[in-house]
Protein backbone atom coordinates (compact mmCIF):
# COMPACT_ATOMS: atom_id res chain seq x y z
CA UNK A 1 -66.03 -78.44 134.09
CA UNK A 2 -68.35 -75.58 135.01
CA UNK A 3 -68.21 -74.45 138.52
CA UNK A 4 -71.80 -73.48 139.77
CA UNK A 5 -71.84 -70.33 142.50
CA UNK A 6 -74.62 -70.22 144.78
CA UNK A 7 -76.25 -66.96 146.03
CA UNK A 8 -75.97 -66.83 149.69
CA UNK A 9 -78.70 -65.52 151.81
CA UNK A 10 -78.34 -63.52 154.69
CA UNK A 11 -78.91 -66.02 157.65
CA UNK A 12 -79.31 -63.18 160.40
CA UNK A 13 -83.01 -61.86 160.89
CA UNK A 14 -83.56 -57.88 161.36
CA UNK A 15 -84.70 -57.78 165.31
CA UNK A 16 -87.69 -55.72 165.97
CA UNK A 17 -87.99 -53.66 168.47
CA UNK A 18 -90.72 -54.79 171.57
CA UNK A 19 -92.14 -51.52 172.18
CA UNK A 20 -95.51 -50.80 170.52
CA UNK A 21 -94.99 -47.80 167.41
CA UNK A 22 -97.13 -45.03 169.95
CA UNK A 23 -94.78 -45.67 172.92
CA UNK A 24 -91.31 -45.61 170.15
CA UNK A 25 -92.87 -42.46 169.23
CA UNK A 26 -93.43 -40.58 172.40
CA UNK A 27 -90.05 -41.43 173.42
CA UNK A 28 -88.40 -39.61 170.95
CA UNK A 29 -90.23 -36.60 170.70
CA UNK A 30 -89.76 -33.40 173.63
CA UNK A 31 -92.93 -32.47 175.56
CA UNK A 32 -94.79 -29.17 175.42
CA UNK A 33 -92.37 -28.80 179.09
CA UNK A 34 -89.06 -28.96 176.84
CA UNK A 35 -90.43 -26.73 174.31
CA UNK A 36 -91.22 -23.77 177.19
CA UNK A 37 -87.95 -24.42 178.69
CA UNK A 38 -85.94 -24.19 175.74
CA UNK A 39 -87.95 -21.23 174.64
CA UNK A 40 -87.68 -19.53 178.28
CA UNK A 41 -83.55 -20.24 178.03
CA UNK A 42 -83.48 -18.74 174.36
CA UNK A 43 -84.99 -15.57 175.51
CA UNK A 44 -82.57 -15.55 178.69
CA UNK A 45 -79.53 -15.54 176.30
CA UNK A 46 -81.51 -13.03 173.71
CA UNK A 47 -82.05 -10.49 177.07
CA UNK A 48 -78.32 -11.06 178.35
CA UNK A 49 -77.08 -10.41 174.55
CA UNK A 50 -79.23 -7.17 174.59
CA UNK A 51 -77.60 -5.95 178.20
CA UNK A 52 -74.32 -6.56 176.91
CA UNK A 53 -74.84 -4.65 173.59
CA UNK A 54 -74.56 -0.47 173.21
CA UNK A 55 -71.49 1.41 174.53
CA UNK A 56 -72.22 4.11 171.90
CA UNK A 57 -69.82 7.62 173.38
CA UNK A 58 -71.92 10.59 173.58
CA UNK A 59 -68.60 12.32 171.91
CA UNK A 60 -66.50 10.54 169.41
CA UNK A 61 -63.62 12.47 170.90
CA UNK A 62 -63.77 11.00 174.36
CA UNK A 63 -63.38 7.74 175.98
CA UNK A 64 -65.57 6.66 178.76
CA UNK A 65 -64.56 3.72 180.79
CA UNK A 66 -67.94 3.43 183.22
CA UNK A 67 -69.88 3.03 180.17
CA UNK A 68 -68.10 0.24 178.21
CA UNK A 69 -66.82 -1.54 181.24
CA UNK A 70 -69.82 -1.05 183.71
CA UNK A 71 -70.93 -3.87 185.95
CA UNK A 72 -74.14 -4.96 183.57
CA UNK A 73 -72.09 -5.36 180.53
CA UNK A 74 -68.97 -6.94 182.94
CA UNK A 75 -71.19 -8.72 185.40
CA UNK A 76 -75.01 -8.95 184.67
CA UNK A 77 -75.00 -10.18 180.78
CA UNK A 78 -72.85 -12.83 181.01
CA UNK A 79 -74.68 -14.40 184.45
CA UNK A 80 -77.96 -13.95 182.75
CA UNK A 81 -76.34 -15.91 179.14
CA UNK A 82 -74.99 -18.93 180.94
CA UNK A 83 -78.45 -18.81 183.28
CA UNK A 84 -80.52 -19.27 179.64
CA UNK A 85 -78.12 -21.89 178.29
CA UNK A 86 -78.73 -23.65 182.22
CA UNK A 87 -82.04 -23.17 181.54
CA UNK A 88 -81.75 -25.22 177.52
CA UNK A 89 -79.48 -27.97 179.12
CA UNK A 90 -81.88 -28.67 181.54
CA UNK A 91 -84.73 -28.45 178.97
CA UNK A 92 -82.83 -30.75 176.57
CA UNK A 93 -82.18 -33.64 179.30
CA UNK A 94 -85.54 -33.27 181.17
CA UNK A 95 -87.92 -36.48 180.79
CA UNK A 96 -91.54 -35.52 179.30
């Protein structure tokens, strides 16, 4: 007695999607808006990574607290960082 196997077929079709390919596309993609803003955020964090940079002593022999702890390296830099990341959250989630 020879048992026959039979190949089974999926029985589920692949659902396509009702959206026409142009509209799939544009919904996908970031507008020329997103790319500004995300471009406006990254040089917000490049400026508040520049402000916080330095602290170079005039003499190696002495220690100057108002220059490595002065309000723009303290206070300035990192309000101007988390403005550009602000700035590439809202340019990530914003709608074209």
């Amino acid at each position: 007695m020879a048992t026959e196997t039979k190949k089974v077929s999926p029985t589920t079709s692949r659902r396509r999607s009702t959206l026409p390919e142009s509209s799939r596309k544009e919904a996908l993609e970031f507008g020329r808006q997103n790319y500004l803003l995300m471009g406006a955020g990254a040089l917000l964090i490049a400026i508040g990574l520049f402000l916080m940079a330095g602290g170079a002593m005039p003499s190696p022999d002495v220690w100057d607290d108002s220059i490595i702890y002065s309000t723009r390296r303290t206070l300035i830099a990192p309000m101007v960082i988390l403005a550009g990341l602000i700035v590439e959250i809202v340019a990530i989630f914003k709608r074209a």
